[in-house]
N, C-alpha and C. Protein backbone atom coordinates (compact mmCIF):
# COMPACT_ATOMS: atom_id res chain seq x y z
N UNK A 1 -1.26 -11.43 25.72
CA UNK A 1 -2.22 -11.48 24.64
C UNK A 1 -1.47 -11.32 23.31
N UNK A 2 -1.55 -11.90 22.08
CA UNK A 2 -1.03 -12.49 20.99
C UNK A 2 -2.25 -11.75 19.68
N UNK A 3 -1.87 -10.78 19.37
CA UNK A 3 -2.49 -10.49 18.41
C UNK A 3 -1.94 -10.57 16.56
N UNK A 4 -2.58 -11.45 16.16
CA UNK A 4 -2.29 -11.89 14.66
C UNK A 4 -2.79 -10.81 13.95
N UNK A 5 -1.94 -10.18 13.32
CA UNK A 5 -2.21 -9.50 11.65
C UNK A 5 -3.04 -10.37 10.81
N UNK A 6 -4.15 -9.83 10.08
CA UNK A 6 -4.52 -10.76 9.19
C UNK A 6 -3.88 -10.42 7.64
N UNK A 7 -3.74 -11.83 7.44
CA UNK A 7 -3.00 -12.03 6.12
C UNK A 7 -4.01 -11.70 4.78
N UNK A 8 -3.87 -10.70 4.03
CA UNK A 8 -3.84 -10.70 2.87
C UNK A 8 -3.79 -11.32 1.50
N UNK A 9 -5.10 -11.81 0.59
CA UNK A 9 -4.93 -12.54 -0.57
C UNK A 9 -4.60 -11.27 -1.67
N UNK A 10 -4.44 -11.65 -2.60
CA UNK A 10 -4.20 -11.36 -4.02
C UNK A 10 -6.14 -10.43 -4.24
N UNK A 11 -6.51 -11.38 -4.18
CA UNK A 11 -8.24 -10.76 -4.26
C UNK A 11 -8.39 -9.68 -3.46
N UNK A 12 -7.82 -10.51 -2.11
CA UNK A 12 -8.42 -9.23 -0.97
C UNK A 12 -7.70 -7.80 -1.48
N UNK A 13 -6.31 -7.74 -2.05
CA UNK A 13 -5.38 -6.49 -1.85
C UNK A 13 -6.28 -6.09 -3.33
N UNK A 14 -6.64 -6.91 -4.29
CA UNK A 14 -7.35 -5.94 -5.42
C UNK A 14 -8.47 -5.55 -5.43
N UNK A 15 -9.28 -5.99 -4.27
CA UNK A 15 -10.92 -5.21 -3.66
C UNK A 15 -10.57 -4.14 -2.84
N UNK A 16 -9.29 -3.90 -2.00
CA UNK A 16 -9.02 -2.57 -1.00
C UNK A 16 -8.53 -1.43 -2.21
N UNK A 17 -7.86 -2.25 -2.84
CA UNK A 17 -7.06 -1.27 -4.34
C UNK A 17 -7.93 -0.53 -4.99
N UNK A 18 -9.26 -1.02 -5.48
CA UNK A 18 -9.63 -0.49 -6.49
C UNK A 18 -11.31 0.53 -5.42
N UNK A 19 -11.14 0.30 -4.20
CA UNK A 19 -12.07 1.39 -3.39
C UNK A 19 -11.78 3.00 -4.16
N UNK A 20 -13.21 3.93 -4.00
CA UNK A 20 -12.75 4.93 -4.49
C UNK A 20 -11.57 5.97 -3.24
N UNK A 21 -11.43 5.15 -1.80
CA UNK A 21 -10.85 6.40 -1.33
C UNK A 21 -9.35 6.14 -1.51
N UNK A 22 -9.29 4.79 -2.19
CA UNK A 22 -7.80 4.14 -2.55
C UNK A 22 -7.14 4.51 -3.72
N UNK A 23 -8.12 5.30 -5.13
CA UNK A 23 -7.21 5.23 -6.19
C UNK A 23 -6.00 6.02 -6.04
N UNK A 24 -6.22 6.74 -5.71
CA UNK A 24 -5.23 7.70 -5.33
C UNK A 24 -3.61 7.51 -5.03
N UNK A 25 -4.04 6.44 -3.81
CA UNK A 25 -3.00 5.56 -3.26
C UNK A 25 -2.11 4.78 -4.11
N UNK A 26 -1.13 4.50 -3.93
CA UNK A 26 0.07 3.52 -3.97
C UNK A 26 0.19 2.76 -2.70
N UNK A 27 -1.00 1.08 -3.78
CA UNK A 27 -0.54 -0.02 -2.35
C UNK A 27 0.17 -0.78 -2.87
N UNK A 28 0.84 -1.67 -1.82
CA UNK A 28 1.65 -2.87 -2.60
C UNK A 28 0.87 -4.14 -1.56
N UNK A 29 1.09 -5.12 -2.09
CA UNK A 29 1.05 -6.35 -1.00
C UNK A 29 2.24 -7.08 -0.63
N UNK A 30 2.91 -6.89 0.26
CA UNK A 30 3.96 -7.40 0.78
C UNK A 30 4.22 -8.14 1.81
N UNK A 31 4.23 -9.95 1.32
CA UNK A 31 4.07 -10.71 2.55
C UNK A 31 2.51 -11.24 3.29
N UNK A 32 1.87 -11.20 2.68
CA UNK A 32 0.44 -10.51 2.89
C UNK A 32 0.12 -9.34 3.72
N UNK A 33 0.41 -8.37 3.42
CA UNK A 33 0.27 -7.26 4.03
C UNK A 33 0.07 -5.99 2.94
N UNK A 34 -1.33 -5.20 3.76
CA UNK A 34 -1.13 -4.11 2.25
C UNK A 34 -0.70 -2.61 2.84
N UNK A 35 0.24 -2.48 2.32
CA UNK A 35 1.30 -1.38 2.36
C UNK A 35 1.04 -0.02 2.06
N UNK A 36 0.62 1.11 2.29
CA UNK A 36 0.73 1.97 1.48
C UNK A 36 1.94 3.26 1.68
N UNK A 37 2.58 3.12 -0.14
CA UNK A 37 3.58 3.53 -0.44
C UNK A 37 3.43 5.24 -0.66
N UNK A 38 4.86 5.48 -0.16
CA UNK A 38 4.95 6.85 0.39
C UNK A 38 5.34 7.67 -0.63
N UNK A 39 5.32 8.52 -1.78
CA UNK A 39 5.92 9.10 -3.01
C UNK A 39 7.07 9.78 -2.40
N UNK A 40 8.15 9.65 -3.21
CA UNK A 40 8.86 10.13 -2.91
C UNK A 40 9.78 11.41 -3.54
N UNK A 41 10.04 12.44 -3.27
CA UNK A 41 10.77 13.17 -4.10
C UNK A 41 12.27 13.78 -4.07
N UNK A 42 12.87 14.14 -5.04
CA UNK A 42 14.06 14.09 -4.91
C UNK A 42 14.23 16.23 -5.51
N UNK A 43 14.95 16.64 -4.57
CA UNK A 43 15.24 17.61 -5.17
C UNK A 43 16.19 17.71 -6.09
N UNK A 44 16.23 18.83 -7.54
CA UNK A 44 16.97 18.98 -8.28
C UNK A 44 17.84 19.92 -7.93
N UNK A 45 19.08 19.81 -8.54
CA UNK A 45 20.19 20.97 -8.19
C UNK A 45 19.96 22.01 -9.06
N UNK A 46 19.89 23.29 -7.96
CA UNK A 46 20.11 24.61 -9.07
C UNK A 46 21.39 24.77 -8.92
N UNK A 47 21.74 25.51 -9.76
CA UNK A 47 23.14 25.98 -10.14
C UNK A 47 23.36 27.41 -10.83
């Protein structure tokens, strides 16, 4: 059995984007695919 991802428009990724449980989020569309991006942090050096 062969299951297809469905592909992603430009429209579709800015109607999932702008949901209220999405603002929050960091999506991207990549490939048609919508991504959500992970924040990342970097520790600073004490000294």
């Amino acid at each position: 059995m062969v299951v297809e991802k469905k592909r992603y428009t430009l429209e579709d990724y800015r109607a999932v984007a702008e949901r209220p449980e999405n603002r929050e989020k960091i999506l991207e569309l990549i490939e048609g695919e919508i991504v959500e991006k992970v924040p990342s942090f970097t520790r600073s050096r004490c000294r």
